[in-house]
PDB file of N, CA and C in Angstrom:
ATOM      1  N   UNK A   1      -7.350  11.794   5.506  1.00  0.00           N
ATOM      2  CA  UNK A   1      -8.185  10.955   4.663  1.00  0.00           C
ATOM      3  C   UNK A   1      -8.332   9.581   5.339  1.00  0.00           C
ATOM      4  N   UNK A   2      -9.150   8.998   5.296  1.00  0.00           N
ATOM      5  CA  UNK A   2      -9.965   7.709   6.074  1.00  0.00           C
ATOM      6  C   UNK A   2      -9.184   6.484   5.314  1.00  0.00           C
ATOM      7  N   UNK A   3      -8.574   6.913   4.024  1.00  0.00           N
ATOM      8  CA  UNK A   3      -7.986   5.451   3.602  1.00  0.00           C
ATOM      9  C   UNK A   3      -6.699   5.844   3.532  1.00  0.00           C
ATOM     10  N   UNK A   4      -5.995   4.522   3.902  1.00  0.00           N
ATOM     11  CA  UNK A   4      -4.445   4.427   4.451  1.00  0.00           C
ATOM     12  C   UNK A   4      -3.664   3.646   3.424  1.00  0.00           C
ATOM     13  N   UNK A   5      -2.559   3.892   3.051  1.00  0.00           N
ATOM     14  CA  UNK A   5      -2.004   2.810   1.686  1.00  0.00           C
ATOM     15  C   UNK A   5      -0.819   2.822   2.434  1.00  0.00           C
ATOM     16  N   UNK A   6      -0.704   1.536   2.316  1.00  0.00           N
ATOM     17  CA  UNK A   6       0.541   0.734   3.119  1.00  0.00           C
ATOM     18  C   UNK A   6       1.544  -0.310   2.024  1.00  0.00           C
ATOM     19  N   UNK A   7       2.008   0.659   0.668  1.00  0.00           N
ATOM     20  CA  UNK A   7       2.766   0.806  -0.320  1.00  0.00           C
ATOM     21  C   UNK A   7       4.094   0.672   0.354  1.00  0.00           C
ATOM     22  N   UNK A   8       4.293   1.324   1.268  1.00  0.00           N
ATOM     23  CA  UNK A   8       5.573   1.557   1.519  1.00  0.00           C
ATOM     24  C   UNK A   8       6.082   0.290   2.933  1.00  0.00           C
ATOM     25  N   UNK A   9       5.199  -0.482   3.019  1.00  0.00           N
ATOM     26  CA  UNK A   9       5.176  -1.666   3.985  1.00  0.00           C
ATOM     27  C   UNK A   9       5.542  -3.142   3.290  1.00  0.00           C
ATOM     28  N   UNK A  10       4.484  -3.043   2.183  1.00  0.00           N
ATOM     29  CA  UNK A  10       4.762  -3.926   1.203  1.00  0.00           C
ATOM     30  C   UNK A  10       6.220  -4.137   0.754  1.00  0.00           C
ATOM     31  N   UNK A  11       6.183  -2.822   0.002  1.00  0.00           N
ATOM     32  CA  UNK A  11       7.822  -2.721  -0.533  1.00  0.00           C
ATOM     33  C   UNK A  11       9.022  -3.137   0.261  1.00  0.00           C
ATOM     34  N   UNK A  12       9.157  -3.202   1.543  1.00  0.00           N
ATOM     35  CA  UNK A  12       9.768  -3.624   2.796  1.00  0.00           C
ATOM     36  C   UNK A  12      10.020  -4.665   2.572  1.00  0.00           C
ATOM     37  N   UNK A  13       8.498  -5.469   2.965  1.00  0.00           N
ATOM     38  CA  UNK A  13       8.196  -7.045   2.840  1.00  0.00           C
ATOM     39  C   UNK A  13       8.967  -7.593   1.349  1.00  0.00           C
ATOM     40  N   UNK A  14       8.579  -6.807   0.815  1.00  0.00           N
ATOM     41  CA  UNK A  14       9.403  -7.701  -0.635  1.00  0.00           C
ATOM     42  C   UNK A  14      10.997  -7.139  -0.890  1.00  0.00           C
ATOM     43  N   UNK A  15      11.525  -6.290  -0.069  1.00  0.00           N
ATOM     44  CA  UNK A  15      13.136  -5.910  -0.447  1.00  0.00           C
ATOM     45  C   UNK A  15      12.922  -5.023  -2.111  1.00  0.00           C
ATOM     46  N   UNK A  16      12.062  -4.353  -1.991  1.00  0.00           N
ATOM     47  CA  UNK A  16      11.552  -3.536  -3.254  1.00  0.00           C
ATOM     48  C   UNK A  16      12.118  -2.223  -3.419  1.00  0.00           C
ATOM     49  N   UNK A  17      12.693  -1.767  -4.371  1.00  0.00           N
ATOM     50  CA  UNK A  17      12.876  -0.561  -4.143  1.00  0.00           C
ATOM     51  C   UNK A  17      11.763   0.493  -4.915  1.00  0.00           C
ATOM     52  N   UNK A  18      11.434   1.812  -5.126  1.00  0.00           N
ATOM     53  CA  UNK A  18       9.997   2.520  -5.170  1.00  0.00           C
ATOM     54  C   UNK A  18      10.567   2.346  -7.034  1.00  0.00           C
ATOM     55  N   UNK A  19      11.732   2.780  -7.099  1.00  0.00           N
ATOM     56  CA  UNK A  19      12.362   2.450  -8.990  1.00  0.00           C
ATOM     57  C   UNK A  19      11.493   1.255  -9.310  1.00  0.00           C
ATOM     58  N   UNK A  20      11.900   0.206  -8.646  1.00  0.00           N
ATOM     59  CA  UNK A  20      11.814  -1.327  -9.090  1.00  0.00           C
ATOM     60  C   UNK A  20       9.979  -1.294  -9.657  1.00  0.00           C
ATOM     61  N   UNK A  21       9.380  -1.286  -8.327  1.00  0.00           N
ATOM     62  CA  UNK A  21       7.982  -1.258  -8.549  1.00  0.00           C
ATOM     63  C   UNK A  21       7.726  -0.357  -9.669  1.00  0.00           C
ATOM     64  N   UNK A  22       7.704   0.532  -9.784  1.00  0.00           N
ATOM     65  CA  UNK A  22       7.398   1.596 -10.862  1.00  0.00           C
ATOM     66  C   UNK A  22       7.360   0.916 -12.410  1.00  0.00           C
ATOM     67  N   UNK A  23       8.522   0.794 -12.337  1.00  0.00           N
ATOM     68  CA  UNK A  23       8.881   0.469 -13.611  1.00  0.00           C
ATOM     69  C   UNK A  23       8.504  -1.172 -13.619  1.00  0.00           C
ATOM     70  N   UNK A  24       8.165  -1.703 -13.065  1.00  0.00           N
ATOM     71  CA  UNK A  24       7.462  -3.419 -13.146  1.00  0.00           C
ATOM     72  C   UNK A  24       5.490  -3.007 -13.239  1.00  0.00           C
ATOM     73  N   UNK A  25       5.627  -1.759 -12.675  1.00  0.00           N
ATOM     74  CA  UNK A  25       4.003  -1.680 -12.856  1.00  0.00           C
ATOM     75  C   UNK A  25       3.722  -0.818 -13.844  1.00  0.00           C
ATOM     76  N   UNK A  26       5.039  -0.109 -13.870  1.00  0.00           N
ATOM     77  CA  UNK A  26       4.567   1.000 -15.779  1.00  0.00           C
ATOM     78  C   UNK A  26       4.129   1.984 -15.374  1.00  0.00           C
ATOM     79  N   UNK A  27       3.746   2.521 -14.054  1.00  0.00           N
ATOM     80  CA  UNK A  27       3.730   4.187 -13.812  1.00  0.00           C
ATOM     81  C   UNK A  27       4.984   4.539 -13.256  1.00  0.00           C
ATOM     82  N   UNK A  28       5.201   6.005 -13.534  1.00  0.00           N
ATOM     83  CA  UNK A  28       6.099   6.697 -13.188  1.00  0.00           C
ATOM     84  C   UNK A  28       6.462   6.847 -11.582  1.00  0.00           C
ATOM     85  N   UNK A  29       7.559   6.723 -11.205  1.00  0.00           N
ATOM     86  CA  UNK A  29       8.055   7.011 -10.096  1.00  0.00           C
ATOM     87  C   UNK A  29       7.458   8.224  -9.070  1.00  0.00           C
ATOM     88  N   UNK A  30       7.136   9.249  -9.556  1.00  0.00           N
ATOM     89  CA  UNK A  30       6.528  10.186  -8.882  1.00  0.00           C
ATOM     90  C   UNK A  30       5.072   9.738  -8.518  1.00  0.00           C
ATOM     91  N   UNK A  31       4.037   9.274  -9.849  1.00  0.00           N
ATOM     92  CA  UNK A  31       2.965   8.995  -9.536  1.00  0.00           C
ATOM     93  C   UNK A  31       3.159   8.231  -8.467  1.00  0.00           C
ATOM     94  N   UNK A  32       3.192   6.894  -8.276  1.00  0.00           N
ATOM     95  CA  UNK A  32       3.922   5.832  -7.326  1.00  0.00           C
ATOM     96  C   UNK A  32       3.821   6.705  -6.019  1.00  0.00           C
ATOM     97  N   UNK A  33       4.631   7.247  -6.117  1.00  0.00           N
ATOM     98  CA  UNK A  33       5.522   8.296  -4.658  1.00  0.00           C
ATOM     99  C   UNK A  33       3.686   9.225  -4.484  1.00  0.00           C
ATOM    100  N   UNK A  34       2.842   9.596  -5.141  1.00  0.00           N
ATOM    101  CA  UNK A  34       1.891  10.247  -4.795  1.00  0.00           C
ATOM    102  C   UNK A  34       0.994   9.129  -4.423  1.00  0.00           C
ATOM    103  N   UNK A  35       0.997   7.914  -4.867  1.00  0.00           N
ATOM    104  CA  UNK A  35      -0.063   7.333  -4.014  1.00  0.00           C
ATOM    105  C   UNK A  35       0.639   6.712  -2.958  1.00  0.00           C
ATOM    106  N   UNK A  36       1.998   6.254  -3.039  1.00  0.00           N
ATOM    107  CA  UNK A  36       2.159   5.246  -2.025  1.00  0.00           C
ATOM    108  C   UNK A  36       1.941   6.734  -0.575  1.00  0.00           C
ATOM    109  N   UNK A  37       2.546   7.807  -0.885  1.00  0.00           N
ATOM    110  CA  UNK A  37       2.155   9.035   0.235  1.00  0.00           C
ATOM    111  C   UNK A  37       0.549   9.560   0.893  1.00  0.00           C
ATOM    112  N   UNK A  38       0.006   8.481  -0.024  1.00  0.00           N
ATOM    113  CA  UNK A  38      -1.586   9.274   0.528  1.00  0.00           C
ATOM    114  C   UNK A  38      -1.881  10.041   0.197  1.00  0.00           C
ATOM    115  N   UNK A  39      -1.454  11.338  -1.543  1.00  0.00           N
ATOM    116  CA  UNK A  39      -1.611  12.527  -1.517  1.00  0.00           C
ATOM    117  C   UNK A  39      -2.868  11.964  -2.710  1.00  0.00           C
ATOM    118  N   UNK A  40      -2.664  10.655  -2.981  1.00  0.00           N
ATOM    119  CA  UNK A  40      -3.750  10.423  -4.399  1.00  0.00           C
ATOM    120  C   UNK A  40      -4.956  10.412  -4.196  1.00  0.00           C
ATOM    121  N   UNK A  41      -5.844  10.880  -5.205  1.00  0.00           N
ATOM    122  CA  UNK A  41      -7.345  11.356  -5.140  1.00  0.00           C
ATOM    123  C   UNK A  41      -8.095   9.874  -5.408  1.00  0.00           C
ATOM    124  N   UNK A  42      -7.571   9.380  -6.142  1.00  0.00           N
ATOM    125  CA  UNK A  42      -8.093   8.281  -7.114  1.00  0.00           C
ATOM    126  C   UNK A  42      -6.757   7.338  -7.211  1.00  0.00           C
ATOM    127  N   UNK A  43      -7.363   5.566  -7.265  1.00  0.00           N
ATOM    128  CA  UNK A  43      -6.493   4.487  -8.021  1.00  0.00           C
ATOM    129  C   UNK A  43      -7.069   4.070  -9.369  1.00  0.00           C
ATOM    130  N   UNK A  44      -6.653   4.011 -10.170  1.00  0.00           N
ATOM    131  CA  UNK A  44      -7.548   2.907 -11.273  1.00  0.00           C
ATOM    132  C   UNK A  44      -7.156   1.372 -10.997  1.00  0.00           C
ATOM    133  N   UNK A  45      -8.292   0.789 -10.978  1.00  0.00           N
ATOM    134  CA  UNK A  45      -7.845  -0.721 -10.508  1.00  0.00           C
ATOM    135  C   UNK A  45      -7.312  -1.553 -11.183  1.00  0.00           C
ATOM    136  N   UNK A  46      -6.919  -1.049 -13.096  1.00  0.00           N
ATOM    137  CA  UNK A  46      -6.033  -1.769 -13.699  1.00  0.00           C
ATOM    138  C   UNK A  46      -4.722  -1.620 -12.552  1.00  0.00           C
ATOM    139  N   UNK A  47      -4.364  -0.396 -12.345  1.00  0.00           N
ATOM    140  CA  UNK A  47      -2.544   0.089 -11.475  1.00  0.00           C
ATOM    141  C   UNK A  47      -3.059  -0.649 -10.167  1.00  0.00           C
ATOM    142  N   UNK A  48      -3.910  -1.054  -9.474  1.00  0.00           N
ATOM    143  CA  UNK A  48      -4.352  -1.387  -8.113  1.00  0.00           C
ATOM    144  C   UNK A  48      -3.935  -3.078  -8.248  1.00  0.00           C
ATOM    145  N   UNK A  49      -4.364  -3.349  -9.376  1.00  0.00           N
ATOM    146  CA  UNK A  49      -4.309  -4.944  -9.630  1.00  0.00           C
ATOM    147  C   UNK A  49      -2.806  -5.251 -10.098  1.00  0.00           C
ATOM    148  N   UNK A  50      -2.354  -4.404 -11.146  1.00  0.00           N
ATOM    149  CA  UNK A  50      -0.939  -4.566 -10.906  1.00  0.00           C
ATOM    150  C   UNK A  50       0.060  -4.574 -10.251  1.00  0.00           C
ATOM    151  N   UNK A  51       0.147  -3.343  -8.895  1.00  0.00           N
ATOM    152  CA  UNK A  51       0.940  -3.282  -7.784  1.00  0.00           C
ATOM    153  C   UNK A  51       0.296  -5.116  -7.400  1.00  0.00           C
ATOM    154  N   UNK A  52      -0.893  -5.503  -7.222  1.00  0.00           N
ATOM    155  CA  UNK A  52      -1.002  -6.738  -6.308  1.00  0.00           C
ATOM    156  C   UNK A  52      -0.257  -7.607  -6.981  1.00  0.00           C
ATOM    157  N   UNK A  53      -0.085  -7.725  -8.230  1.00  0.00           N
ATOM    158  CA  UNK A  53       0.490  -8.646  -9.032  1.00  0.00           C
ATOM    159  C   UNK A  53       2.374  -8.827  -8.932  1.00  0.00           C
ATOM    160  N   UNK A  54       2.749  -7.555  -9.163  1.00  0.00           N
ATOM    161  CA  UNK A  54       4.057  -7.334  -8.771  1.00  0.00           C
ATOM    162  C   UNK A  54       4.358  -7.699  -7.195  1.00  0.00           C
ATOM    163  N   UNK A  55       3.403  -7.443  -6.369  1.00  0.00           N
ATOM    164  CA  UNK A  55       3.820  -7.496  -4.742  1.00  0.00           C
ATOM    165  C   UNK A  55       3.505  -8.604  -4.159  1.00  0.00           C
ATOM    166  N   UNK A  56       2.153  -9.291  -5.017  1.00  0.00           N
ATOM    167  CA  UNK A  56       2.883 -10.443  -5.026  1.00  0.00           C
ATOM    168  C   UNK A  56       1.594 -10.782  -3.094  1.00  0.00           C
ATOM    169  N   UNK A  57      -0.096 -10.013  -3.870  1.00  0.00           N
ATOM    170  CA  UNK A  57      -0.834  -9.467  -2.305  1.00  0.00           C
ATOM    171  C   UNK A  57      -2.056  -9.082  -2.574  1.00  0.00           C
ATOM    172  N   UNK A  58      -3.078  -8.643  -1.993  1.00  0.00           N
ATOM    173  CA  UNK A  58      -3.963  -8.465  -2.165  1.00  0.00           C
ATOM    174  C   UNK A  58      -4.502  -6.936  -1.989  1.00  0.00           C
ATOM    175  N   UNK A  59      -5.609  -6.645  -2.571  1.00  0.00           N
ATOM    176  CA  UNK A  59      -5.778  -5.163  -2.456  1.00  0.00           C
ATOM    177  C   UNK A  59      -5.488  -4.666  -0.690  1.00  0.00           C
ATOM    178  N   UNK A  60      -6.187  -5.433   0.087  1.00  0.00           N
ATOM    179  CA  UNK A  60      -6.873  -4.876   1.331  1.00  0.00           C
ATOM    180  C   UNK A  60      -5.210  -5.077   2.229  1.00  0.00           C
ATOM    181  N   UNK A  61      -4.126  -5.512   1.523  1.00  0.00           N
ATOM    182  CA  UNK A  61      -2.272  -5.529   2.221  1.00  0.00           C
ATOM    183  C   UNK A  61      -1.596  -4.067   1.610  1.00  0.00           C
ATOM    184  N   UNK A  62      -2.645  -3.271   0.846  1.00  0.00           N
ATOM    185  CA  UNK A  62      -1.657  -1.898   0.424  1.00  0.00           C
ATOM    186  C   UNK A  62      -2.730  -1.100   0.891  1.00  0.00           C
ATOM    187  N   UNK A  63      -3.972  -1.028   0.811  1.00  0.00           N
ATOM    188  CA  UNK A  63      -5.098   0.068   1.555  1.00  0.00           C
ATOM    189  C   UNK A  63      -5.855  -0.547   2.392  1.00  0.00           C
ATOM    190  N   UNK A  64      -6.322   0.370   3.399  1.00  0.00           N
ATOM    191  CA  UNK A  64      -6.819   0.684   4.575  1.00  0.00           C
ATOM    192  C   UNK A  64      -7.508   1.517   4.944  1.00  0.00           C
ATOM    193  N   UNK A  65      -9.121   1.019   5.562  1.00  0.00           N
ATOM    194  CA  UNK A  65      -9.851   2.425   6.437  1.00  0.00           C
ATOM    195  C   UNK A  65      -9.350   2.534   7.368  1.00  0.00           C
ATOM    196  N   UNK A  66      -9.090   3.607   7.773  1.00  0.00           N
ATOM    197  CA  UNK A  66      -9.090   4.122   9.405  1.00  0.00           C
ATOM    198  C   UNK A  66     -10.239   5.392  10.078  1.00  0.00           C
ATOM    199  N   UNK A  67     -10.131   5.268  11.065  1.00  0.00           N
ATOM    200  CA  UNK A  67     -11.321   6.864  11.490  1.00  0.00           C
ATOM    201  C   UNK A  67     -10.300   7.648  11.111  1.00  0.00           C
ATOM    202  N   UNK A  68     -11.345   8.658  11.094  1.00  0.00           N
ATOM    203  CA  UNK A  68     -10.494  10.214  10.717  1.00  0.00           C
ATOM    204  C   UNK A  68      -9.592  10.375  12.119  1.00  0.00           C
ATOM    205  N   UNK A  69      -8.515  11.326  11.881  1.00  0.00           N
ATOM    206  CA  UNK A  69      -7.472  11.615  12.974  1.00  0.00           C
ATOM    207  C   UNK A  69      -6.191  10.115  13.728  1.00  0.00           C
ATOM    208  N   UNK A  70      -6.763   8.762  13.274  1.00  0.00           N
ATOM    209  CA  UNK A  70      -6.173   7.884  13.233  1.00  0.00           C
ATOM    210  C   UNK A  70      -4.490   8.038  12.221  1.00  0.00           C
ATOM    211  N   UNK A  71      -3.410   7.609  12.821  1.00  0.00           N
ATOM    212  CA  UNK A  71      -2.592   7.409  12.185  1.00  0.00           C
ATOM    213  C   UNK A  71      -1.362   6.495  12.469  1.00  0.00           C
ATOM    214  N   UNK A  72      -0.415   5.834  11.748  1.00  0.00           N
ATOM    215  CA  UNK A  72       0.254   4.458  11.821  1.00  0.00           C
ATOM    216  C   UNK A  72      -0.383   3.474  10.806  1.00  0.00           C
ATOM    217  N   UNK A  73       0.652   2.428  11.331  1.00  0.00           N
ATOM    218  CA  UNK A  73       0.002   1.245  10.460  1.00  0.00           C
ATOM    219  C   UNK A  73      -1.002   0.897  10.956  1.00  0.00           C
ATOM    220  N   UNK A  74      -1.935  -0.316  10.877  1.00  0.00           N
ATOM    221  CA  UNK A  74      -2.721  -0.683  11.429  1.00  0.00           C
ATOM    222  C   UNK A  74      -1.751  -1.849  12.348  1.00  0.00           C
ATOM    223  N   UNK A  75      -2.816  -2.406  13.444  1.00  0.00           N
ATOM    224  CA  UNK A  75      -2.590  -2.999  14.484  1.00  0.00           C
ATOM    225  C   UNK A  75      -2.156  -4.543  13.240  1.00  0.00           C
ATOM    226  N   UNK A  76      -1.452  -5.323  14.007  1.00  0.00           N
ATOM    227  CA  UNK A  76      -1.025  -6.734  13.301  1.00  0.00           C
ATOM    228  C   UNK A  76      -1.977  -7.339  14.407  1.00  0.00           C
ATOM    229  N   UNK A  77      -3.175  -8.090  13.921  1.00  0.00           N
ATOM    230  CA  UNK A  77      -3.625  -9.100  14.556  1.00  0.00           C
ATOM    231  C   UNK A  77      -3.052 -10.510  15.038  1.00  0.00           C
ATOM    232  N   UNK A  78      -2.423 -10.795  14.599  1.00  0.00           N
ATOM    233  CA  UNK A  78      -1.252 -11.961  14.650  1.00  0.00           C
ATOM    234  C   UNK A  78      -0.586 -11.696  15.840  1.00  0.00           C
ATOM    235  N   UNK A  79       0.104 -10.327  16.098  1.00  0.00           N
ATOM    236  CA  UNK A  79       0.764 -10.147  17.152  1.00  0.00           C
ATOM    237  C   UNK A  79       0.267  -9.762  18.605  1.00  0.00           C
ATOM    238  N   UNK A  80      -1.339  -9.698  18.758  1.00  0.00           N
ATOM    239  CA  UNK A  80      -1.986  -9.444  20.132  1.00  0.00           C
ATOM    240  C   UNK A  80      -1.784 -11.111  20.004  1.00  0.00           C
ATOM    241  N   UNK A  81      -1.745 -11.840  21.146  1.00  0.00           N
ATOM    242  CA  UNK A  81      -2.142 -12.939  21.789  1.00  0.00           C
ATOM    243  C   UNK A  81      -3.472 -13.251  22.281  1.00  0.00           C
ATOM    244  N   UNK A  82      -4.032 -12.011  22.658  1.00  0.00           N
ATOM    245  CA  UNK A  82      -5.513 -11.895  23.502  1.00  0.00           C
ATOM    246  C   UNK A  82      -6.372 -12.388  22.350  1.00  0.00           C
ATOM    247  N   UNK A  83      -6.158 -12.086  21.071  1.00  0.00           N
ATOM    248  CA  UNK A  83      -6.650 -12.552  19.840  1.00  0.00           C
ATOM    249  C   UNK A  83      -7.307 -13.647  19.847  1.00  0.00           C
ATOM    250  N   UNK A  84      -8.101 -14.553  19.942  1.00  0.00           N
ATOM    251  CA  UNK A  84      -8.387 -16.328  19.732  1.00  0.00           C
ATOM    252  C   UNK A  84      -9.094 -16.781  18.298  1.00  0.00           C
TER     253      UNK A  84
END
């Protein structure tokens, strides 16, 4: 799938555990575990706006396009130098 959710990057960044979030955003742990995995069909952007709220970020710091067959995080622009 072309969009990438970087749920499980965030959670890092904040010392989060997948319990913690869940239950601060009010869906269930499994759901959670199906989107932060990429297996989800659909977000509703009430739960989209809440993860941002809890994490404390913006939509476009938990999802991501990529081309098809692409996989990883995305590149950190910050960290090329060639960057200007």
């Amino acid at each position: 799938m072309p969009i990438a959710v970087d749920i499980d990057v965030m959670l890092a960044k904040r010392k989060m555990s997948v319990g913690e979030l869940a239950e601060r955003v009010g869906i269930t742990p499994a759901n959670l575990a199906v989107l932060k995995n990429g297996r989800a069909k659909a977000v509703r952007f009430s739960t989209l706006a809440a993860l941002c709220e809890v994490l404390e970020c913006q939509p476009g710091d938990l999802l991501r396009w990529e081309t098809e067959g692409a996989a990883g995080p995305a590149p950190d622009p910050a960290a090329d130098s060639t960057m200007a």
